[in-house]
Structure formats: C-alpha cells, structure tokens
Protein backbone atom coordinates (compact mmCIF):
# COMPACT_ATOMS: atom_id res chain seq x y z
CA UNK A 1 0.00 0.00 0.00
CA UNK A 2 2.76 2.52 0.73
CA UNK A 3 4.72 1.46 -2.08
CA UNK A 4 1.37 2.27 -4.79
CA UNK A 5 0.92 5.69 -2.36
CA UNK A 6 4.31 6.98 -3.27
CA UNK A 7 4.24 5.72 -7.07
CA UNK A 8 0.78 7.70 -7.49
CA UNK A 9 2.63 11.19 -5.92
CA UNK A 10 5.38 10.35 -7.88
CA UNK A 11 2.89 10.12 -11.11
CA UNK A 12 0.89 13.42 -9.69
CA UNK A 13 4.30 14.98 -9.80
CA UNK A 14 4.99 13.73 -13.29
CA UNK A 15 1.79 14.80 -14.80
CA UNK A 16 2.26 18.29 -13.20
CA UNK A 17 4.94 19.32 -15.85
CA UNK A 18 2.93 21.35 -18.42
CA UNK A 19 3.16 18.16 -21.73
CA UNK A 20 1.50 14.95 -22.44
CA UNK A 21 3.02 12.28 -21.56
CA UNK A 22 2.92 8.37 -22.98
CA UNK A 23 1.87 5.67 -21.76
CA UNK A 24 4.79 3.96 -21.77
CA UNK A 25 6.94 7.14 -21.10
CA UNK A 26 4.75 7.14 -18.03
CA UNK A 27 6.14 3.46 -17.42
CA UNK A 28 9.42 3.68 -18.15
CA UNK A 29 9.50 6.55 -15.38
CA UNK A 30 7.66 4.50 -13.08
CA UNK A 31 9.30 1.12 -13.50
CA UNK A 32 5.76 -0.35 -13.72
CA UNK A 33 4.24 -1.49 -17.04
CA UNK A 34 1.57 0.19 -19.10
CA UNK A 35 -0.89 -1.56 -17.27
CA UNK A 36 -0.08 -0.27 -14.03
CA UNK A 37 -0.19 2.84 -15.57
CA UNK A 38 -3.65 2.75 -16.33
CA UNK A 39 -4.93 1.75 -13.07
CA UNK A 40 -2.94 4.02 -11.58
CA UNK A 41 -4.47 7.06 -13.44
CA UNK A 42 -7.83 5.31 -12.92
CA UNK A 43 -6.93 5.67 -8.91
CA UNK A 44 -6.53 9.64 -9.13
CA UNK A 45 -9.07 10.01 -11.14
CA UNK A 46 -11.04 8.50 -8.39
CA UNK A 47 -9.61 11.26 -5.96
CA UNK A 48 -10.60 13.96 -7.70
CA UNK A 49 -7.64 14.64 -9.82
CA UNK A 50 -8.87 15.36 -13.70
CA UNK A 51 -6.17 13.35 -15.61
CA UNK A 52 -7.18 13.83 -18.99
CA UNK A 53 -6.47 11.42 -22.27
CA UNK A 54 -4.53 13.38 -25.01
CA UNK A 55 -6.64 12.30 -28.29
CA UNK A 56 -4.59 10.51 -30.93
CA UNK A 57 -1.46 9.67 -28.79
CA UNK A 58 -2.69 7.99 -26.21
CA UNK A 59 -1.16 10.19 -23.85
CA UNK A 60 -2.08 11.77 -20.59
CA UNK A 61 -2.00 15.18 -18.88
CA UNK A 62 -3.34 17.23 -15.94
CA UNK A 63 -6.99 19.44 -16.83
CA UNK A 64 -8.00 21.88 -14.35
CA UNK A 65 -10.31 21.04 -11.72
CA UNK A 66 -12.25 22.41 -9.15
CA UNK A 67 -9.83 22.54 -6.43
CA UNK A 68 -6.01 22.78 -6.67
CA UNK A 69 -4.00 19.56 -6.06
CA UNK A 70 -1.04 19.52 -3.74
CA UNK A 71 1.63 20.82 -5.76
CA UNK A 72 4.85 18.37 -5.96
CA UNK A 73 8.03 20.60 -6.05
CA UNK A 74 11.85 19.76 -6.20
CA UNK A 75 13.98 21.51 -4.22
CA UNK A 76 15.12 24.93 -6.47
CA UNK A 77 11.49 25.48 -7.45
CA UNK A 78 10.01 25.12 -3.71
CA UNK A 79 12.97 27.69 -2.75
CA UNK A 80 11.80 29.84 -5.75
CA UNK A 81 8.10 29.80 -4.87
CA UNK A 82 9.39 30.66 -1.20
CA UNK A 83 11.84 34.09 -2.24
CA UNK A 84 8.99 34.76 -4.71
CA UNK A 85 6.22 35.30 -2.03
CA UNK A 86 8.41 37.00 0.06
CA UNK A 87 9.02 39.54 -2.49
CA UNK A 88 5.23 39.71 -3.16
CA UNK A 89 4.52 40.26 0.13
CA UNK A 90 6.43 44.01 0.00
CA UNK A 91 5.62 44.32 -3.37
CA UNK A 92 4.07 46.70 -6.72
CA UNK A 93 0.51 44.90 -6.08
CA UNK A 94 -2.34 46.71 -3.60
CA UNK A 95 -3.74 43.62 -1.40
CA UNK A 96 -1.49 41.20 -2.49
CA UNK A 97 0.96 41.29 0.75
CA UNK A 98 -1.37 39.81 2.95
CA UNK A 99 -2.23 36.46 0.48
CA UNK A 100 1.51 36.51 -0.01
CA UNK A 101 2.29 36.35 3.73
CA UNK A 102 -0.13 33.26 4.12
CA UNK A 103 0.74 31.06 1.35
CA UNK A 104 4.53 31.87 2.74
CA UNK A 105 3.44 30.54 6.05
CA UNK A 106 1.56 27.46 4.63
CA UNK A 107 4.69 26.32 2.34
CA UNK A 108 7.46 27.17 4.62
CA UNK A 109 5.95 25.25 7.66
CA UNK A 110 6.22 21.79 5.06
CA UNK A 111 9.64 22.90 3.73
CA UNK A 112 12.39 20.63 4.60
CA UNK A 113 14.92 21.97 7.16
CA UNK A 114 17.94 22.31 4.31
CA UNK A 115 14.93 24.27 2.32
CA UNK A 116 14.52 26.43 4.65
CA UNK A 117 17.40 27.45 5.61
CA UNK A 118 18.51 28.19 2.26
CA UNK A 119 15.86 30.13 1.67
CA UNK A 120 15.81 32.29 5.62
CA UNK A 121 20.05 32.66 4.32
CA UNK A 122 19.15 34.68 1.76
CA UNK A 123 16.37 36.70 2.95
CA UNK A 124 18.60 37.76 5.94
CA UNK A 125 21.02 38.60 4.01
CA UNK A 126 19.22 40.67 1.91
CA UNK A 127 17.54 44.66 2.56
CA UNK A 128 15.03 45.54 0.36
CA UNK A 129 14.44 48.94 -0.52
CA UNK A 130 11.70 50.31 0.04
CA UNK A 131 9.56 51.76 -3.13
CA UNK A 132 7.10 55.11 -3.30
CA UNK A 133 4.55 55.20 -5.36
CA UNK A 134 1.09 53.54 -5.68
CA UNK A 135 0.35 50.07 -6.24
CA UNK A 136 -1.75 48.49 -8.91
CA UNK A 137 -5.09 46.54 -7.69
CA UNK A 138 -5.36 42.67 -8.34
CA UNK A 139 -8.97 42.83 -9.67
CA UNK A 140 -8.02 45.47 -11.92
CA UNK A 141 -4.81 43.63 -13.36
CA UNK A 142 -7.26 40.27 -13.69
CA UNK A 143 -9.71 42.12 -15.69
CA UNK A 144 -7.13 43.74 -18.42
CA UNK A 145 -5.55 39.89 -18.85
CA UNK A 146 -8.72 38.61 -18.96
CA UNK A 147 -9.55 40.81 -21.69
CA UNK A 148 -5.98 40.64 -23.58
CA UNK A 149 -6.94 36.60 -23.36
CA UNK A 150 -10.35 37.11 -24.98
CA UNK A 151 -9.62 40.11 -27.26
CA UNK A 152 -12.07 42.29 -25.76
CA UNK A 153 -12.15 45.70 -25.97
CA UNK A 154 -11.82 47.73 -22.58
CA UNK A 155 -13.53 50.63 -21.23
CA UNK A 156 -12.08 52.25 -18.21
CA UNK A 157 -11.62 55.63 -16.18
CA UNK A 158 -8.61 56.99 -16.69
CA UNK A 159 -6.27 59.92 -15.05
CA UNK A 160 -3.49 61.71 -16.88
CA UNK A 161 0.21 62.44 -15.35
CA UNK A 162 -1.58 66.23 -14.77
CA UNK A 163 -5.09 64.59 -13.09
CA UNK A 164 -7.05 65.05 -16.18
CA UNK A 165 -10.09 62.77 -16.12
CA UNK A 166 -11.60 60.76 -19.32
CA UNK A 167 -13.22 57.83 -20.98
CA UNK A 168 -11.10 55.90 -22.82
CA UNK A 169 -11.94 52.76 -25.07
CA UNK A 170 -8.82 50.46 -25.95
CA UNK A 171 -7.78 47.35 -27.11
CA UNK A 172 -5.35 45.65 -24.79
CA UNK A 173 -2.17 44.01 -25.95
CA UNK A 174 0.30 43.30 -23.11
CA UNK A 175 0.68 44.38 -19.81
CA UNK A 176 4.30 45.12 -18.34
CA UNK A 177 5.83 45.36 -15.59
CA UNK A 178 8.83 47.80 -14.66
CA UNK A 179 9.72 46.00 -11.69
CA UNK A 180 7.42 49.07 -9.54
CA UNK A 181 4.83 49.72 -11.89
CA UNK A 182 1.97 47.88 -14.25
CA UNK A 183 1.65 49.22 -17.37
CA UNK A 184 -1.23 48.29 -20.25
CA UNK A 185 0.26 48.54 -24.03
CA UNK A 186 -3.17 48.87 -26.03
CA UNK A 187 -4.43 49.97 -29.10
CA UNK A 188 -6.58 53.72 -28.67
CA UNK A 189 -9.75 53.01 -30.36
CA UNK A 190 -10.76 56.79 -30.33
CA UNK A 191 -7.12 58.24 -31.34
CA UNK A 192 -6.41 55.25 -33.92
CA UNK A 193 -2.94 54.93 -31.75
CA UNK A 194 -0.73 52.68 -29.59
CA UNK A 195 -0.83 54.00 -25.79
CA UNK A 196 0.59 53.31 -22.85
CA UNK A 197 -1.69 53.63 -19.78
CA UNK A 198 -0.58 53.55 -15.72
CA UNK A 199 -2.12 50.85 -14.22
CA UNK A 200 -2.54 52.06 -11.38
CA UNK A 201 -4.72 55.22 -12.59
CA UNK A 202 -6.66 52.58 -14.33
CA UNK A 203 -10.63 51.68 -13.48
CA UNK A 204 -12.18 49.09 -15.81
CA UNK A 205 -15.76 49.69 -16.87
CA UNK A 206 -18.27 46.64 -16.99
CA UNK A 207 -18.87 45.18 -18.94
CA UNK A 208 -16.33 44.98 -21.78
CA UNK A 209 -16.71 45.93 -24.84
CA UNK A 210 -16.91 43.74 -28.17
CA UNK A 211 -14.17 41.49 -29.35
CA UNK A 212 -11.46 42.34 -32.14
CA UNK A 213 -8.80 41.39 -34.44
CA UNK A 214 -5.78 41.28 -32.77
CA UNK A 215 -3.24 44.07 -33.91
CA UNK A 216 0.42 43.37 -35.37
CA UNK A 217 2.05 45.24 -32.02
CA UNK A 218 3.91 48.72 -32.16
CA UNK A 219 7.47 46.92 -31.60
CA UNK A 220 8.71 43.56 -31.00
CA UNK A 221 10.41 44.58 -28.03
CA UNK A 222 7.59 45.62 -26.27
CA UNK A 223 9.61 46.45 -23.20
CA UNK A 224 11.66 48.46 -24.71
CA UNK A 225 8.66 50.52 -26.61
CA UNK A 226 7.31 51.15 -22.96
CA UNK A 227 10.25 52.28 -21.70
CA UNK A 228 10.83 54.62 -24.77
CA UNK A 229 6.81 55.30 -23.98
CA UNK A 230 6.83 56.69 -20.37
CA UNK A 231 10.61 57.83 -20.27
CA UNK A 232 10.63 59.92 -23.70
CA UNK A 233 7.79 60.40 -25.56
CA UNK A 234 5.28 62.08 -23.46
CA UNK A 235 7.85 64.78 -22.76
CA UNK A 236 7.81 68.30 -24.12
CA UNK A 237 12.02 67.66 -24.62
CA UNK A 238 12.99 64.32 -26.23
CA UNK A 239 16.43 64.11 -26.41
CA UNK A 240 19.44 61.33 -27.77
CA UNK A 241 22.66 61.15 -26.07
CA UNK A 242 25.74 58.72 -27.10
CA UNK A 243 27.30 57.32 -23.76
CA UNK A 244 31.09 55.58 -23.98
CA UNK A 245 29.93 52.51 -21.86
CA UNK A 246 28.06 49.47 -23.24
CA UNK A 247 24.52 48.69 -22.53
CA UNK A 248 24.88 46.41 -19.50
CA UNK A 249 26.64 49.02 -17.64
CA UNK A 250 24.60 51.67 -18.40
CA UNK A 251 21.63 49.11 -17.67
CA UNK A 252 22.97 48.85 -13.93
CA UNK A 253 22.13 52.83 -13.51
CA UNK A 254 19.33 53.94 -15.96
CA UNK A 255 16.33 52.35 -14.88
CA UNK A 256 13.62 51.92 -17.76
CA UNK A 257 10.96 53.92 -16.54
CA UNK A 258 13.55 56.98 -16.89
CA UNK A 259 15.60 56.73 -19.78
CA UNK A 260 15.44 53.67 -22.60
CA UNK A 261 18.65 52.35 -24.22
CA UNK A 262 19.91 50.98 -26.81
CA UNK A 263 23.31 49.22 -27.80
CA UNK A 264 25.88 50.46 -30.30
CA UNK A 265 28.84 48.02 -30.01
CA UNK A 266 30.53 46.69 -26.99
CA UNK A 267 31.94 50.30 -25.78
CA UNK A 268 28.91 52.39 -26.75
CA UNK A 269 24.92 52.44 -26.23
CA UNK A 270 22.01 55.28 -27.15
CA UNK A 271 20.32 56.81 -24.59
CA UNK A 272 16.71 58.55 -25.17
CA UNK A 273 14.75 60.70 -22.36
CA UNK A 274 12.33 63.05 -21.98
CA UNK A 275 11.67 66.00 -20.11
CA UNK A 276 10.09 69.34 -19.89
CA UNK A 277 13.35 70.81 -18.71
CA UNK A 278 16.62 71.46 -20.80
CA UNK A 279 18.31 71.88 -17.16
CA UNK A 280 16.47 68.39 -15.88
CA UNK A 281 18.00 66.58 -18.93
CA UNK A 282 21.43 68.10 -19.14
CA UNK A 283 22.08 67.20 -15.14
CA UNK A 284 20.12 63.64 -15.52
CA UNK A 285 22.99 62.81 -18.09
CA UNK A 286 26.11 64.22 -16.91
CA UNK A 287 24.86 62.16 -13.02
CA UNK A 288 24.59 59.07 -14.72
CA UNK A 289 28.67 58.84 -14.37
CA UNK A 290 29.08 57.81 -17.81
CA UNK A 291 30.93 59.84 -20.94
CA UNK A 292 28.74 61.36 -23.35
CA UNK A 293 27.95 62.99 -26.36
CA UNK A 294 24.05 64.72 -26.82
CA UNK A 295 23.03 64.91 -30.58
CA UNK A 296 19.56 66.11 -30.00
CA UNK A 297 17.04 68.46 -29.36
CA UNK A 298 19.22 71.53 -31.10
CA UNK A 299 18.01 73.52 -28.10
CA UNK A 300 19.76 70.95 -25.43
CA UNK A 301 22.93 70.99 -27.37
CA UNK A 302 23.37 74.56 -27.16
CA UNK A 303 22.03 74.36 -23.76
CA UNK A 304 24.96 72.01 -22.62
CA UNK A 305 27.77 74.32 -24.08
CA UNK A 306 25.90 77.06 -22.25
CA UNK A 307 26.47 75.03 -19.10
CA UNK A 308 29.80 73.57 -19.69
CA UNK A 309 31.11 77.33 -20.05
CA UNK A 310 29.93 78.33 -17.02
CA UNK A 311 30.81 75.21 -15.21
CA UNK A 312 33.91 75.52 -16.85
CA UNK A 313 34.33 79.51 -15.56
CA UNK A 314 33.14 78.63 -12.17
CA UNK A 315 35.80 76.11 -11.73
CA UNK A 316 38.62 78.84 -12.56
CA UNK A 317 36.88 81.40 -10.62
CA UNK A 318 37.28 78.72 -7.53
C-alpha cells in the first residue's frame, strides 16, 4: 500500500509538468508497465484529480479542476516559490501582501529543514528597498488579462500624469511590468494609436466591450517601446545622447521607466529621455557617471555648451 501511495505522488508529480506524456513514457519513469499505468491514473481520477487522455497519442496530462491539487516541487522550485512570495509580500501589487504572507506561512511550515534554511540565508542577508509610489489593484490587473486573453475591448476611467479625467476605449495588448509599476500597451480606439496607460490610474468599466482582431504590435520589443513610452515620448524635450559605456553598464544605472537604451557596439549604447526641462535633462545625463555625447534636441545641445562654459568659468573662478 505505501509502495502504490508513493508511485501515485510520484505520477501526480509527473503529470504536473505542463506536456502529455505516454503511456509507456509514463512506465518507463515508473518502473511499472503500461498496465499499471492505467490503473494508476484510474486511482486519481477516483480522488478527484482530472487526468485527462490526449486524443490521438494515447497520452495523458493534468486538466484543471475544481480545487487545486497539492503541488509536488523539487527543491530549487520550492525555494523559488518561497523568495517569490516573500518579495510579493512588500511588493508593486495593492492587497497582495497579505495572500503573499499566508501562502509563505503554509509552504514554509512543510519545507524541509535544508529548504529552509537556504531560503531564511538569503532573505537575511538581503535589505530591500523600500519603493514610493502607488500600487496596482489585483482585480483590476485580472480584468485587463482577462480581456488581452479574450480580445475584448476595454472601457475604463482613466487619469493623466496632470489629473485630467476621461473615458477611454482600448484594445489591450500586453501588460508590463517595470519592476514598480503595471503598465497596459493597447491599441486607442478613439485616437487610432498605440498608448501606454498607468495601471494604477486605471478603473475598468463593466462590462467589456466587443471582441477584435488582434493588432500586429507597435514593436517587437515591447519592453523596450514602454520604456521609450513613459521615459521619452510624453515629454515636451525628447532628447538622444551617445554614452562611452556598453549597454549592460549603463543598464545597472538607468532604470527603464527613466531613460530607454539601446546598444551600439561593446563600448557604446544610445540613450533617449524626456523632459520638460533642458536643465532636468542636461544634469540627468552628466549624473549618470558615464561619458557622453548629446546629438539632440538643437536647443539641449546649445544648452549644454551654455552650461559647460559656465561650469567651466566657475571652476577657474574657484
């Protein structure tokens, strides 16, 4: 009896990896035969578990039921889960600290002692910094993937950068996430554009709207188009700088939500930012650290030589 208990967990674990498997892939696993197999998955069946048969291989994989079945994890993914809901619990989500804090509780009280240790190493060693801002709500981030899954068109409240309130009607494409922040990448029904919309200043209107034809989207990199989105483009100022240091470096102190780059070669990479200020962008560049050369706006080049002279004066003055 023990010995056909810990051959059916060790099946549950094998038909928890997301592909259908053979039956006699199932076997060969097992060390039983094909046979065994079968009554086996005719056993958790009988528990509750909704095996299902793959049609034309004769294979097998896990549906989703009703309930959720005791996940079986090896040792780096149960230590991944763990640092991943302790992140959650501090993190970019409103409500989600809480949940995070109890499914912690409920998997670390069943983690083996060399588990847990690992995992209570690193999050002693490590400080998290804390983050400003507000937080995006669950519900709200459900309802726009719901919607990207379905192609439905969204209607939701929605507040500008200055508090302007409006309508807007959209068709959502992706959401990302900056690490702090949810962004939705959607198509503007009513200015025949690609936007980027805050999250977070986000309300969903029920119900949705109709479906559509997914669109070809606005770049390939879409991570890179919302970084170019909310760092340079809504800016009065949108300026190009050269800096002497290759992307990864530069990577390490421009965060994407400020400044989007691309690489040259390995000793070079293109910054872009925005801003309504010449100063703002001039002193945002020359912090960074890095060597430079600004090609555009024509106003911030002139503004830098403007600065560098009197830098330059003050400095013999001193």
């Amino acid at each position: 009896m023990l010995e056909t208990s810990a051959r059916l967990l060790r099946l549950l674990s094998l038909l928890q990896n997301p592909r259908d498997w053979s039956g006699a892939e199932l076997a060969e696993r097992l060390e039983v035969t094909p046979r065994t197999v079968r009554r086996d998955i005719d056993r958790l069946r009988t528990l509750g578990y909704p095996v299902l048969a793959t049609a034309g291989t004769a294979g097998y994989r896990l549906g989703a039921g009703a309930d959720v079945p005791p996940l079986l994890l090896d040792d780096d993914e149960a230590v991944a889960v763990a640092l991943g809901l302790r992140t959650a619990a501090g993190g970019s989500i409103t409500g989600i600290e809480e949940t995070s804090v109890r499914a912690l509780a409920k998997l670390e009280q069943v983690l083996p002692s060399r588990l847990r240790h690992r995992v209570n190493a690193l999050h002693a060693a490590t400080v998290p910094m804390g983050g400003a801002g507000p937080t995006a709500d669950p519900g709200t981030l459900t309802a726009i993937a719901a919607a990207i899954r379905d192609s439905l068109s969204l209607r939701f409240d929605y507040r500008a950068h200055d508090g302007t309130a409006s309508v807007r009607t959209a068709e959502p494409h992706r959401l990302v996430h900056t690490g702090r922040r949810w962004y939705l990448v959607g198509w503007d029904v009513d200015r025949g554009d690609w936007r980027t919309y805050r999250v977070d200043r986000l309300t969903p209107r029920t119900p949705t709207g109709p479906r559509f034809a997914p669109r070809t989207p606005p770049d390939a990199d879409l991570g890179g188009y919302t970084s170019r989105a909310i760092s340079t483009s809504a800016y009065r100022y949108q300026a190009r700088f050269t800096l002497h240091v290759d992307a990864a470096t530069a990577a390490e102190r421009i965060a994407p939500t400020t400044g989007a780059l691309e690489p040259v070669d390995e000793h070079s990479c293109t910054l872009r930012a925005g801003s309504n200020s010449l100063d703002e962008l001039a002193i945002y560049v020359t912090t960074t650290g890095f060597d430079f050369r600004v090609h555009e706006p024509p106003e911030l080049v002139e503004h830098v030589r403007i600065l560098a002279a009197r830098l330059s004066a003050a400095a013999g003055r001193s």
